[in-house]
Protein backbone atom coordinates (compact mmCIF):
# COMPACT_ATOMS: atom_id res chain seq x y z
CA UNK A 1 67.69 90.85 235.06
CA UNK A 2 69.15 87.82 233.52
CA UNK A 3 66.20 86.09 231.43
CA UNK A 4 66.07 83.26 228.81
CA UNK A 5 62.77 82.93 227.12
CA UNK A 6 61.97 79.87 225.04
CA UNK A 7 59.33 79.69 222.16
CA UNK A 8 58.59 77.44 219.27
CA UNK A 9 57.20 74.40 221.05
CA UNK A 10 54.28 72.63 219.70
CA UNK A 11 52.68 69.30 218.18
CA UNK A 12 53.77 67.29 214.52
CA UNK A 13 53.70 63.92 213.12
CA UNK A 14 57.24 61.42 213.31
CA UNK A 15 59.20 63.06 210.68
CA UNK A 16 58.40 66.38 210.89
CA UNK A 17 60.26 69.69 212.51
CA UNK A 18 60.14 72.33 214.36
CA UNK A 19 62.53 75.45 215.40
CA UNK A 20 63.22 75.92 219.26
CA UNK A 21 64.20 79.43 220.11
CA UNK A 22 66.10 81.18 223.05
CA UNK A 23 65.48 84.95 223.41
CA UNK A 24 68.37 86.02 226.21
CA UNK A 25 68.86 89.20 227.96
CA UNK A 26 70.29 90.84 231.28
CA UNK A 27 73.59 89.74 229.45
CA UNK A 28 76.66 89.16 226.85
CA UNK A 29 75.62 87.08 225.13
CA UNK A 30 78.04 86.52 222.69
CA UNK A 31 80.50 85.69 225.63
CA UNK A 32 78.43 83.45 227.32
CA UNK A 33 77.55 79.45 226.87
CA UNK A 34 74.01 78.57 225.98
CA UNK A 35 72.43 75.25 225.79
CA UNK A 36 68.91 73.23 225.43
CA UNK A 37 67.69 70.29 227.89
CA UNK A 38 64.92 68.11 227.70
CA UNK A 39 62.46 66.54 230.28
CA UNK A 40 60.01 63.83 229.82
CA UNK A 41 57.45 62.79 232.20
CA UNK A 42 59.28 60.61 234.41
CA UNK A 43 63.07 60.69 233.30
CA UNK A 44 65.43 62.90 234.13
CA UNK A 45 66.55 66.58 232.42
CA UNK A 46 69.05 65.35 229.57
CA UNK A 47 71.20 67.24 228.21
CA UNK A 48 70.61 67.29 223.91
CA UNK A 49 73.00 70.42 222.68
CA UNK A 50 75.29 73.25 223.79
CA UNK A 51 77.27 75.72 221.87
CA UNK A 52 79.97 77.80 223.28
CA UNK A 53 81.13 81.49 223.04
CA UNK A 54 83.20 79.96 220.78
CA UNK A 55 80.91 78.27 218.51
CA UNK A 56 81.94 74.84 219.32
CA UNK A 57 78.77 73.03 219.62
CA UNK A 58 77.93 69.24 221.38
CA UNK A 59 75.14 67.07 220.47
CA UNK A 60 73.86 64.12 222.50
CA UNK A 61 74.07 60.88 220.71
CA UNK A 62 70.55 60.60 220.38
CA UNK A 63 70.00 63.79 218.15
CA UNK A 64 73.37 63.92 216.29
CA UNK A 65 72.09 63.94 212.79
CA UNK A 66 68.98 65.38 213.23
CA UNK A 67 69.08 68.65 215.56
CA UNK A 68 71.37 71.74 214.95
CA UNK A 69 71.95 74.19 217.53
CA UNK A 70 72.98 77.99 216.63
CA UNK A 71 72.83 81.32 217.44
CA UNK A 72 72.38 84.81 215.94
CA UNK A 73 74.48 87.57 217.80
CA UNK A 74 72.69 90.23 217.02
CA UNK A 75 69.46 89.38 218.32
CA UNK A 76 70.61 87.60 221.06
CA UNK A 77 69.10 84.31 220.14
CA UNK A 78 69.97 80.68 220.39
CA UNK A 79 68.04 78.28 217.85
CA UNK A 80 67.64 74.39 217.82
CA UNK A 81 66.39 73.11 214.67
CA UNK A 82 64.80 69.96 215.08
CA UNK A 83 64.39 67.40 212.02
CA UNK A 84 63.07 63.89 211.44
CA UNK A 85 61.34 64.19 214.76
CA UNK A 86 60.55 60.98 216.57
CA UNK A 87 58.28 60.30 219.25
CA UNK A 88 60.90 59.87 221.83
CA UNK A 89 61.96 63.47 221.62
CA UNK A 90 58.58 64.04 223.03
CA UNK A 91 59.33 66.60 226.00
CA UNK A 92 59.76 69.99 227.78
CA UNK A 93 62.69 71.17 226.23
CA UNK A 94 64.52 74.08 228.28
CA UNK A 95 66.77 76.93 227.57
CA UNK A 96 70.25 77.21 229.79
CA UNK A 97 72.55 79.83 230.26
CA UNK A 98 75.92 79.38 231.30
CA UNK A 99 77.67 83.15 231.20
CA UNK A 100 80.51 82.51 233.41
CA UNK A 101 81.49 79.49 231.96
CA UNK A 102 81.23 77.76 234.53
CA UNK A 103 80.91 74.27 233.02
CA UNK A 104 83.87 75.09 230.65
CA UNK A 105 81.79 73.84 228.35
CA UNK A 106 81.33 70.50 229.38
CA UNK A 107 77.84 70.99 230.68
CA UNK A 108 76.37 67.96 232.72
CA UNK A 109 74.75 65.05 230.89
CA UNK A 110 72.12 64.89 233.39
CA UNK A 111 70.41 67.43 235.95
CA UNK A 112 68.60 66.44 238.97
CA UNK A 113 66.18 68.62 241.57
CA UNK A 114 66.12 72.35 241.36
CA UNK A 115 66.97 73.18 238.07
CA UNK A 116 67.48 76.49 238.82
CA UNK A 117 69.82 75.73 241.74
CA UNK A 118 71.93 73.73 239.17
CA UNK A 119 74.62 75.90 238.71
CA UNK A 120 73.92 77.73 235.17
CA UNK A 121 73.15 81.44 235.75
CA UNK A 122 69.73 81.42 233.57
CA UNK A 123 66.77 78.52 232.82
CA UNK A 124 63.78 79.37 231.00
CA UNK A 125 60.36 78.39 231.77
CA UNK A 126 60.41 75.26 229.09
CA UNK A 127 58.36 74.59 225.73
CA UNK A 128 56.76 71.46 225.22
CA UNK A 129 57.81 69.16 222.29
CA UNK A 130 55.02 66.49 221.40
CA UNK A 131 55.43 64.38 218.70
CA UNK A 132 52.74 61.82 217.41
CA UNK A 133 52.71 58.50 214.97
């Protein structure tokens, strides 16, 4: 079964970090693109990072600086690394999957409705990202 599991949510202060993390399986994952989106009561699902089989990695304007996506291979694992926190990255921040490449690695900006009927081939179940001033 294809499965990506997110962990690491949790509360801290404006400033402060925390480590997102993607536990995949059911696939090959070291061929496949992986990604994080974020949803906030009321907005849409944003796109904040992807990075490809490749390596190349994207970051939304609003977190260039301050996020870092990766991944470690051998335990098929993406990470995002989020510093200097700010109370607007306050959210649900979900895992994506992309194995076919699909997107080419141009994933959409924005997703609306189903997310799992949004063309990637894996969402987790989200972590929540709350952060206070």
């Amino acid at each position: 079964e294809v499965q990506v599991v997110e962990s690491g949510g949790g509360s801290v202060q404006a400033g402060g970090s925390l480590r997102l993390s993607c536990a995949a399986s059911g696939f090959t994952f070291l061929d496949s693109d992986m990604g994080w989106y974020r949803q906030a009561p009321g907005n849409e699902c944003e796109l904040v990072a992807t990075i490809s089989s490749d390596g190349t990695t994207y970051y939304t304007n609003s977190v260039e600086g301050r996020f870092t996506i990766s991944q470690d291979n051998a335990k098929n694992t993406v990470y995002l690394q989020m510093n200097s926190l700010k109370p607007e990255d306050t959210a649900a921040y979900y895992c994506a999957a992309d194995i076919g490449h699909s997107w080419a690695g141009i994933w959409p900006s924005v997703v609306t409705g189903n997310l799992r009927k949004s063309g990637f081939d894996a969402w987790g179940q989200g972590t929540q990202v709350t952060v206070s001033t």
